[in-house]
N, C-alpha and C. Protein backbone atom coordinates (compact mmCIF):
# COMPACT_ATOMS: atom_id res chain seq x y z
N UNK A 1 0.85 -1.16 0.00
CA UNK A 1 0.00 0.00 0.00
C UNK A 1 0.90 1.23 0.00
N UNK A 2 0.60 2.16 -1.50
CA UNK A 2 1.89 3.13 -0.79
C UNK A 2 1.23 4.17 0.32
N UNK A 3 1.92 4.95 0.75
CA UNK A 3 2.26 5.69 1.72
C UNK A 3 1.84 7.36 1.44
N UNK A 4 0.88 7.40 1.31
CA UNK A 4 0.16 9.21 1.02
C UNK A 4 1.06 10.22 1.78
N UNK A 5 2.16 10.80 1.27
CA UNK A 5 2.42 12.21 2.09
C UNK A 5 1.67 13.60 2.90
N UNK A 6 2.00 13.57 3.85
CA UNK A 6 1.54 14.62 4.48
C UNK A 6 0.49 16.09 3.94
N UNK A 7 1.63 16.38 3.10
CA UNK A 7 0.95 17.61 2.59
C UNK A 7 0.54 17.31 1.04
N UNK A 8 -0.69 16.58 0.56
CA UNK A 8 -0.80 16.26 -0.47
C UNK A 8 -2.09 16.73 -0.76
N UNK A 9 -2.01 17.90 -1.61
CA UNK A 9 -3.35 18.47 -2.50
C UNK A 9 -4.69 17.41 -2.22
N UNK A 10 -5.08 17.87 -1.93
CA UNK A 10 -6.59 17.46 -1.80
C UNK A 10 -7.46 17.25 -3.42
N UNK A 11 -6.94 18.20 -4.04
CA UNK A 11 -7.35 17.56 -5.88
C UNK A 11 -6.60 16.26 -6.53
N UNK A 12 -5.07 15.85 -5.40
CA UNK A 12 -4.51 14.55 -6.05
C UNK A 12 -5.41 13.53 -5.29
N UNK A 13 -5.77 13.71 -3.97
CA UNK A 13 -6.24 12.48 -3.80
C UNK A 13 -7.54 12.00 -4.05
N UNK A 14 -8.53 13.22 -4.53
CA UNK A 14 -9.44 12.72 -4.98
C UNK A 14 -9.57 12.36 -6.45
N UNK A 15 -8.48 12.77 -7.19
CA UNK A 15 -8.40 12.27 -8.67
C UNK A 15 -8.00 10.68 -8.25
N UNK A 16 -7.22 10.37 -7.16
CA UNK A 16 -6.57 8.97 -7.09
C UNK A 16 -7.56 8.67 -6.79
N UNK A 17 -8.73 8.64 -5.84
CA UNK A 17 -9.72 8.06 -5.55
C UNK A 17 -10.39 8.23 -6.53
N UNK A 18 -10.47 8.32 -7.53
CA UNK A 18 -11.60 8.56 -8.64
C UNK A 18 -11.01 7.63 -9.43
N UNK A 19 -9.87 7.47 -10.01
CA UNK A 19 -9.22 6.75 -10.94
C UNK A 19 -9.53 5.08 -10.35
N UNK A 20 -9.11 5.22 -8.78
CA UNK A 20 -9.53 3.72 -8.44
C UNK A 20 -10.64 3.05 -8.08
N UNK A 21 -12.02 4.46 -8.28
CA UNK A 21 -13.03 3.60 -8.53
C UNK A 21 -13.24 3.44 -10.12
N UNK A 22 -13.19 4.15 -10.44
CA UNK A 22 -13.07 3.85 -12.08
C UNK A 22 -12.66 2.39 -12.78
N UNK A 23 -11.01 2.30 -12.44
CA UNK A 23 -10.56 0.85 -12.20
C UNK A 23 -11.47 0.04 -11.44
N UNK A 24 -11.78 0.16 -10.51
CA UNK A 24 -12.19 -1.33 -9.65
C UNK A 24 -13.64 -1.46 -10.44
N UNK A 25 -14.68 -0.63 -11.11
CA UNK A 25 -15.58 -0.64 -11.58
C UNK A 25 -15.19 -1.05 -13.00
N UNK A 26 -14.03 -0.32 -13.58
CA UNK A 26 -13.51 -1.68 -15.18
C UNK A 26 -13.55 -3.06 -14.99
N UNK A 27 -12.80 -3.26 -13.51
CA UNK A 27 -12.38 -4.87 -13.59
C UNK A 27 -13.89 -5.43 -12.99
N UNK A 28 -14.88 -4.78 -12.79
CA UNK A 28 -15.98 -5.56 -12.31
C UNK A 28 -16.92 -5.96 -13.47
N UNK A 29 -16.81 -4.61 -14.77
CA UNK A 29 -17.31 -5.44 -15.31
C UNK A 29 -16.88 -6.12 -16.28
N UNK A 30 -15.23 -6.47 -16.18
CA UNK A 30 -14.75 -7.12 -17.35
C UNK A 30 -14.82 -8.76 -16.34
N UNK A 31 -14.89 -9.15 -15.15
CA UNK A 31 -15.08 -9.84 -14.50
C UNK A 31 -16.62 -10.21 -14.56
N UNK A 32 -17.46 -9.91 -14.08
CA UNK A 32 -19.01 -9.83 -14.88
C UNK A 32 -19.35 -10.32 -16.35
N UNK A 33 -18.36 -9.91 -17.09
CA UNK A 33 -18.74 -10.54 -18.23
C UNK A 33 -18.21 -11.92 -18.48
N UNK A 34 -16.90 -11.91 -17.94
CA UNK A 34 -16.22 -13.17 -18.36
C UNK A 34 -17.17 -14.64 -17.52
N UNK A 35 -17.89 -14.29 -16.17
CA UNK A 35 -18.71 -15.19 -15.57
C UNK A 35 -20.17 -15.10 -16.40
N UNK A 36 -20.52 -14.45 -16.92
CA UNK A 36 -21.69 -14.42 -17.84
C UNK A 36 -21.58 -15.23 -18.92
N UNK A 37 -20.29 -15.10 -19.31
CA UNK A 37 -20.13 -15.55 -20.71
C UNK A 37 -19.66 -17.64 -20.07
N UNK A 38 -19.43 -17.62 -18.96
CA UNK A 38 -19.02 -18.84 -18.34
C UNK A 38 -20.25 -19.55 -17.52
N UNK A 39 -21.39 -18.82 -17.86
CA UNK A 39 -22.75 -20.07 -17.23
C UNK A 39 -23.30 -19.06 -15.61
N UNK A 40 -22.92 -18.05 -14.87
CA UNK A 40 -23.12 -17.78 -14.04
C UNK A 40 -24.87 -17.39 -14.30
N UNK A 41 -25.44 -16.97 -13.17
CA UNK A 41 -27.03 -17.19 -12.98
C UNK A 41 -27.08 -16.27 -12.27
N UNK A 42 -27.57 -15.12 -12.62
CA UNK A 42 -28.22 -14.10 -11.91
C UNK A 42 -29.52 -13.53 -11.77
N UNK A 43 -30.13 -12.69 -10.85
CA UNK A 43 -31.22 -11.54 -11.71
C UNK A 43 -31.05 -11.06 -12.69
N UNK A 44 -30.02 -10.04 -12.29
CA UNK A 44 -29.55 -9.01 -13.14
C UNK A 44 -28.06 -8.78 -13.55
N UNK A 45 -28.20 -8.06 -14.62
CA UNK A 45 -26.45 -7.54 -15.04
C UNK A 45 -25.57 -6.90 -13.53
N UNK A 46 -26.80 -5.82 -13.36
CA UNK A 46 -26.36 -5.07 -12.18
C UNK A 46 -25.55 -5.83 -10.47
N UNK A 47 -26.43 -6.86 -10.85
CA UNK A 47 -26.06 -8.04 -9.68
C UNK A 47 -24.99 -8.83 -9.76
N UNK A 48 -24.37 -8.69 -10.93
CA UNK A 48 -23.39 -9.83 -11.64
C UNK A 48 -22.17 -8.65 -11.12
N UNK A 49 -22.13 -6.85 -11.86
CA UNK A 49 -21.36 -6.31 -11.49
C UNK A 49 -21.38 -6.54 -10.20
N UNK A 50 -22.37 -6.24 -9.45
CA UNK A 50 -22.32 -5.81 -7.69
C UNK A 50 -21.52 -7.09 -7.25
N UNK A 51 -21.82 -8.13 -7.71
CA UNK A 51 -20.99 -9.38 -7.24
C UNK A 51 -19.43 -9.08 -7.56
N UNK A 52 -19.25 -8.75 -8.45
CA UNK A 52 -17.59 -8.44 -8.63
C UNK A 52 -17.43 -7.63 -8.20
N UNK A 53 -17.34 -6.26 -7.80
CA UNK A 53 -17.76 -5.09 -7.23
C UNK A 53 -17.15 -5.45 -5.85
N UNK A 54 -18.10 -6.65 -4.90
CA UNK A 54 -17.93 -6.96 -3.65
C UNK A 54 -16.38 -8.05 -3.70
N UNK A 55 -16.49 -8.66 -4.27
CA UNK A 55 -15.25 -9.54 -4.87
C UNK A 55 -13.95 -8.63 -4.76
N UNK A 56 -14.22 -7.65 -5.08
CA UNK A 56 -13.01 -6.35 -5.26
C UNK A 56 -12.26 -5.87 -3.92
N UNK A 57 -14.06 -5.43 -3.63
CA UNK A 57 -13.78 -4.64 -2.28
C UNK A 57 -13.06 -5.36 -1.44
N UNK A 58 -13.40 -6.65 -0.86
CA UNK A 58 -13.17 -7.69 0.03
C UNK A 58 -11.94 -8.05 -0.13
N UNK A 59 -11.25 -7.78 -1.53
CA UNK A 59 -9.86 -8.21 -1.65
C UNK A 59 -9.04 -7.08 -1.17
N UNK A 60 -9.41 -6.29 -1.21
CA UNK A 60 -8.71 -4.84 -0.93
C UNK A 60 -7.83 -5.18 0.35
N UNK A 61 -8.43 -5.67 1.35
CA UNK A 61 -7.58 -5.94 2.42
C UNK A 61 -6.18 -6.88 2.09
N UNK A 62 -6.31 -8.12 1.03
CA UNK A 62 -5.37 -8.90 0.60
C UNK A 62 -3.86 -8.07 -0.13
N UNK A 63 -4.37 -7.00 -0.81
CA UNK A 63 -3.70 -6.60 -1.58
C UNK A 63 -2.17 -6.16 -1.03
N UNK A 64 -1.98 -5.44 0.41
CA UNK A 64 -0.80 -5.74 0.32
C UNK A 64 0.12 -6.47 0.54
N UNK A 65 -0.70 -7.54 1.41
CA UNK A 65 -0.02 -9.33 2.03
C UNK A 65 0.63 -9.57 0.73
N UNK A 66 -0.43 -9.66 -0.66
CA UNK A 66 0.19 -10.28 -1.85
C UNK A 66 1.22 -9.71 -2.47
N UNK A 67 1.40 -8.48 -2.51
CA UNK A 67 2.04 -7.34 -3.26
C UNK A 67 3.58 -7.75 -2.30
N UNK A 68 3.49 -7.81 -0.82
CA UNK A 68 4.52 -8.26 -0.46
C UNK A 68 5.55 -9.67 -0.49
N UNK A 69 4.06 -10.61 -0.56
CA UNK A 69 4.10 -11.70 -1.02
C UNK A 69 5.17 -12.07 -1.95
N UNK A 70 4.75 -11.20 -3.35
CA UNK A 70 5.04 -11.41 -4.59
C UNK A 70 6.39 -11.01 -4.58
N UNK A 71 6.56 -9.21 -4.28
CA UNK A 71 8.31 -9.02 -4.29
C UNK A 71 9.28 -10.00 -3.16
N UNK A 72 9.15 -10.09 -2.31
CA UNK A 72 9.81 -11.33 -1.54
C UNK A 72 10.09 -12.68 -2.66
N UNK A 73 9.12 -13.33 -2.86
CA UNK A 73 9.27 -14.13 -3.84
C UNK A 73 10.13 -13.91 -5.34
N UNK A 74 9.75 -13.10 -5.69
CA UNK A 74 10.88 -12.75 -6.92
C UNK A 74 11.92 -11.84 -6.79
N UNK A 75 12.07 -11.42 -5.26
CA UNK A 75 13.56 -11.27 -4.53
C UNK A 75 14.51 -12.19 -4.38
N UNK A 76 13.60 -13.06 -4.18
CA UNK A 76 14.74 -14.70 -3.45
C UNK A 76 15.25 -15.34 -4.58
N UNK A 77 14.52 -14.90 -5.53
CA UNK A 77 14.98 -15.99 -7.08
C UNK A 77 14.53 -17.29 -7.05
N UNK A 78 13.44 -17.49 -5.82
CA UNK A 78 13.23 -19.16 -5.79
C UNK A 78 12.65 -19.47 -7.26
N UNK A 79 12.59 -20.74 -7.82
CA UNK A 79 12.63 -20.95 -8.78
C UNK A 79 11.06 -21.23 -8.97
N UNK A 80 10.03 -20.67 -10.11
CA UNK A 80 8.91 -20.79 -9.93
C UNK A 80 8.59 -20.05 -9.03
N UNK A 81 9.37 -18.38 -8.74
CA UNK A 81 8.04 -17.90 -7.52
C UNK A 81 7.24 -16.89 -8.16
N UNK A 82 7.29 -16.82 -8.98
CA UNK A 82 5.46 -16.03 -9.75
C UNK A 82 4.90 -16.77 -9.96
N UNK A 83 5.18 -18.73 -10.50
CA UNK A 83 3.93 -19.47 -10.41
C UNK A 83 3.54 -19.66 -9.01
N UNK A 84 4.33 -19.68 -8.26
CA UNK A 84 4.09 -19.77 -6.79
C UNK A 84 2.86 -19.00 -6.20
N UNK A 85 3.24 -17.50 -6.60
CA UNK A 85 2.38 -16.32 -6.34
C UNK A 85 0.94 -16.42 -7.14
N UNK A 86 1.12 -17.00 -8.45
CA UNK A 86 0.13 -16.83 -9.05
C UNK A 86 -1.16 -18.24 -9.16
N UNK A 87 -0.31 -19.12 -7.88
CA UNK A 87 -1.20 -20.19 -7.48
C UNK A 87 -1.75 -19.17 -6.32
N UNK A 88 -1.21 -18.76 -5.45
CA UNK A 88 -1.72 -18.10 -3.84
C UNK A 88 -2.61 -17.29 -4.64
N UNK A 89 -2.77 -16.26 -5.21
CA UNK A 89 -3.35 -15.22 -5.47
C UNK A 89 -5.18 -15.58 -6.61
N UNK A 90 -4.68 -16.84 -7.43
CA UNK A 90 -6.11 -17.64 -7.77
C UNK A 90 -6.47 -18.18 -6.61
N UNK A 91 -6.20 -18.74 -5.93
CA UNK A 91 -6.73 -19.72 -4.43
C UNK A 91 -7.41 -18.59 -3.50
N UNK A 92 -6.67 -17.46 -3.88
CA UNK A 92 -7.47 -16.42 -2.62
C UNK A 92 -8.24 -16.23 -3.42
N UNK A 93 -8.42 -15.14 -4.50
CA UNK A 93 -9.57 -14.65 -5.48
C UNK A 93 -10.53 -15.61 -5.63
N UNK A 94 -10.33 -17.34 -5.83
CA UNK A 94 -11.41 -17.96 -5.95
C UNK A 94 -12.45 -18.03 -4.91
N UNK A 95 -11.20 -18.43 -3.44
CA UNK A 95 -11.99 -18.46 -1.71
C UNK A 95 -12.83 -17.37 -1.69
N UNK A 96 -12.81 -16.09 -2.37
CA UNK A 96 -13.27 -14.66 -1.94
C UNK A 96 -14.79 -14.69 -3.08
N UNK A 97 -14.71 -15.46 -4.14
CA UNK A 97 -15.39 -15.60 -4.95
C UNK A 97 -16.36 -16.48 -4.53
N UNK A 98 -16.16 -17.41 -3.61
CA UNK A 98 -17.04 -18.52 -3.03
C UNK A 98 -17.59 -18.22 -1.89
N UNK A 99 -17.30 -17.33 -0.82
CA UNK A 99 -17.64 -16.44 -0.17
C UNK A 99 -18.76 -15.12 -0.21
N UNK A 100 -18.51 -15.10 -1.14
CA UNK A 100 -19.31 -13.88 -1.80
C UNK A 100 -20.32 -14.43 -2.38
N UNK A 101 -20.06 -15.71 -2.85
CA UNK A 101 -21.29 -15.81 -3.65
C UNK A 101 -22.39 -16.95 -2.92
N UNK A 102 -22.06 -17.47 -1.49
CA UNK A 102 -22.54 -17.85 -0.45
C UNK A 102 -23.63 -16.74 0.05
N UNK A 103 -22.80 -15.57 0.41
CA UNK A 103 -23.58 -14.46 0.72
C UNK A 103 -24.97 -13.99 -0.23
N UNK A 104 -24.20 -13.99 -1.07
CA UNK A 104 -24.87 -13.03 -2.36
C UNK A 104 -26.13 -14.18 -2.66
N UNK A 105 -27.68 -14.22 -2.05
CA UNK A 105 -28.63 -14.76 -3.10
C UNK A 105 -28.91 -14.28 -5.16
N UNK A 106 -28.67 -13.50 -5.25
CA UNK A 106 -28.96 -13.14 -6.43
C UNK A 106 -28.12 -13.58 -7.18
N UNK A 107 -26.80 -13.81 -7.01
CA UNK A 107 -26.04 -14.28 -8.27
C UNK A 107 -25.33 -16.36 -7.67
N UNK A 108 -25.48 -16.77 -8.66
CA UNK A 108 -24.72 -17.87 -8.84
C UNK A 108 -23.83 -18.24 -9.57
N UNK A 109 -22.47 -18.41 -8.85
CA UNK A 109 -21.47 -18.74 -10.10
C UNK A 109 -20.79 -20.14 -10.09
N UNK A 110 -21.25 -21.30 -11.25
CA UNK A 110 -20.64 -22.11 -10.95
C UNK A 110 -19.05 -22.20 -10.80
N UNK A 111 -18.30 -23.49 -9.78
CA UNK A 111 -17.10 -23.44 -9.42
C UNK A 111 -16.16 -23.66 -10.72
N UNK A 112 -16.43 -23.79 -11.51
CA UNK A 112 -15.21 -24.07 -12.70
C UNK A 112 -14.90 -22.04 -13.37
N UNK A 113 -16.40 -21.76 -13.43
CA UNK A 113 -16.75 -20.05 -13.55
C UNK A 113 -15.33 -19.21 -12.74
N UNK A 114 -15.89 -19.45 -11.52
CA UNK A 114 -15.14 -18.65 -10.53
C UNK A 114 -13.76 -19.22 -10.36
N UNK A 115 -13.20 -20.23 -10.45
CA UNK A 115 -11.88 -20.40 -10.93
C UNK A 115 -11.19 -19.85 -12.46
N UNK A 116 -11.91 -20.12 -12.82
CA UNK A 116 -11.34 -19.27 -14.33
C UNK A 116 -11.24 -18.09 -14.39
N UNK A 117 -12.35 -17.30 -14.02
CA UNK A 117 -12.52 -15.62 -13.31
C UNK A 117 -10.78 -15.59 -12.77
N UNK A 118 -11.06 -15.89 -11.56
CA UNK A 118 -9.61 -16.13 -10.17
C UNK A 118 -8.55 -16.14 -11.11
N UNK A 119 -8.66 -17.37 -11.87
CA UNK A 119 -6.94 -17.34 -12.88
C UNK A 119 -6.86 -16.08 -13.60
N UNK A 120 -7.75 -15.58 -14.42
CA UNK A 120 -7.78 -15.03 -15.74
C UNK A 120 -7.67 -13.45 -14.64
N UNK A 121 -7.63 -12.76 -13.83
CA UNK A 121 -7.32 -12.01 -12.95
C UNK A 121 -6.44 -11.75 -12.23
N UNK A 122 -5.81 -12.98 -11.71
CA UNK A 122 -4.45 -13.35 -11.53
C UNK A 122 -3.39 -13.90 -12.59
N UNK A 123 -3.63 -13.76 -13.46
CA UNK A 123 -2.66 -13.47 -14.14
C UNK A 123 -2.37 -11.96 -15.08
N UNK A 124 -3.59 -11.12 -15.32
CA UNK A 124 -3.98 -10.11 -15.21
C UNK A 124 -2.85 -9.24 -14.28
N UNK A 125 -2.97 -9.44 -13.36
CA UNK A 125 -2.96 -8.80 -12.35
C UNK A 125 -0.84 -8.79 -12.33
N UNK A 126 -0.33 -9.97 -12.25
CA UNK A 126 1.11 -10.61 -12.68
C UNK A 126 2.13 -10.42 -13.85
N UNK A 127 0.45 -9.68 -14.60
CA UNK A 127 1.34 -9.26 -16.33
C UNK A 127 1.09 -7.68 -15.45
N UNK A 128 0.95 -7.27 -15.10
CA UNK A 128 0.47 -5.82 -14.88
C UNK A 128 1.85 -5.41 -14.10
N UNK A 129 2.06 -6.03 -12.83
CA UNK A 129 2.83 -6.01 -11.99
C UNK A 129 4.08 -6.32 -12.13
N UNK A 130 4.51 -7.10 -13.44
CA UNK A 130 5.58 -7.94 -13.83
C UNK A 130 6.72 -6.56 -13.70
N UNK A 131 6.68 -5.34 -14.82
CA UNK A 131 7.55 -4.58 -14.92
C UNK A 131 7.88 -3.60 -13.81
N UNK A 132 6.81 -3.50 -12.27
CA UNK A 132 6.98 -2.75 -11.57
C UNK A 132 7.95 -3.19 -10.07
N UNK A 133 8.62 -4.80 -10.21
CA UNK A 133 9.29 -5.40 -9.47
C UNK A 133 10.69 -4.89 -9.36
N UNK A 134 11.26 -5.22 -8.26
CA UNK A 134 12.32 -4.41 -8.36
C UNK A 134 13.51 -5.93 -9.02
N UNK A 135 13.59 -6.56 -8.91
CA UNK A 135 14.15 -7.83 -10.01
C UNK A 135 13.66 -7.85 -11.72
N UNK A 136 12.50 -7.30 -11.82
CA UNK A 136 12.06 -7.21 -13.12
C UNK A 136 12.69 -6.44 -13.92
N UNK A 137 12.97 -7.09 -15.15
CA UNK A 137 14.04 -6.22 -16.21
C UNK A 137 13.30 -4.85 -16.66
N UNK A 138 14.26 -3.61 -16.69
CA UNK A 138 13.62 -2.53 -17.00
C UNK A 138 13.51 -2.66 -18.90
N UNK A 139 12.52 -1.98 -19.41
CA UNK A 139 13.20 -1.62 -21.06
C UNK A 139 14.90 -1.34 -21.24
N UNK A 140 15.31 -0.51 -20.57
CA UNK A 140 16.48 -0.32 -20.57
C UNK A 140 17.94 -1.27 -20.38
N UNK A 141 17.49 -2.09 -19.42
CA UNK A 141 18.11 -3.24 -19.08
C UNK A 141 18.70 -4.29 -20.59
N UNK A 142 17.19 -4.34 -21.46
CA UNK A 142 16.98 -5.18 -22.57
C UNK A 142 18.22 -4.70 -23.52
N UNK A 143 18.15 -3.15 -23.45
CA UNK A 143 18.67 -2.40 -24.82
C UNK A 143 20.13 -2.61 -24.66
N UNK A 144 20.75 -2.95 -22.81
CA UNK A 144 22.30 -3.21 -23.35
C UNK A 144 22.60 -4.61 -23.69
């Protein structure tokens, strides 16, 4: 999680808070669709987002366990530790997905659904993160 400075404009942090609902509302409904398009059972569209939506929120707390998770792991050089990471990080997203959708009467997502969601997010998420590691090759790195 980074670390907000002290004296920081009040127009940056609500553009940051705007940008990351923006984001978390992209990935809900590109998540929404991919379980739609995978057999899930809802009322509504709206219910399918709100289900990812909550899926999001709920992870929010995970995010920096994993984030630490992940650089530790591709600090150490263990061999296989982004598949490593990118088994932990489907296993949570799915648990959070099965959880939610325990809660949630309105939507149903079968378990093959919500694992594929989980992968296809976590790896998402691993291509995103790949270049911002501090072991990860910069462009620059490539060019010598």
């Amino acid at each position: 999680m980074p670390k907000i400075p002290k004296n920081t404009p009040q127009s940056i942090l609500a553009a940051a808070f705007i940008g990351t609902a923006v984001t978390a509302l992209l990935l809900a409904l590109l998540g929404a669709a991919v379980l739609n398009l995978l057999g899930a059972r809802y009322l509504s569209k709206s219910a399918l987002v709100g289900f990812m939506l909550a899926v999001i929120l709920l992870g929010l707390p995970l995010s920096p366990v994993a984030t630490r998770l992940e650089k530790r792991l591709v600090a150490s050089q263990i061999p296989g530790g982004r598949l490593v990471y990118l088994f932990l990080d489907t296993g949570s997203t799915f648990l959070l997905m099965l959880v939610t959708d325990a809660v949630m009467a309105t939507v149903t997502i079968p378990l093959a659904a919500a694992f594929a969601t989980s992968l296809l997010f976590s790896l998402l998420e691993l291509f995103l993160t790949t270049r911002k590691l501090p072991n990860a090759p910069s462009d620059g790195d490539r060019n010598s």
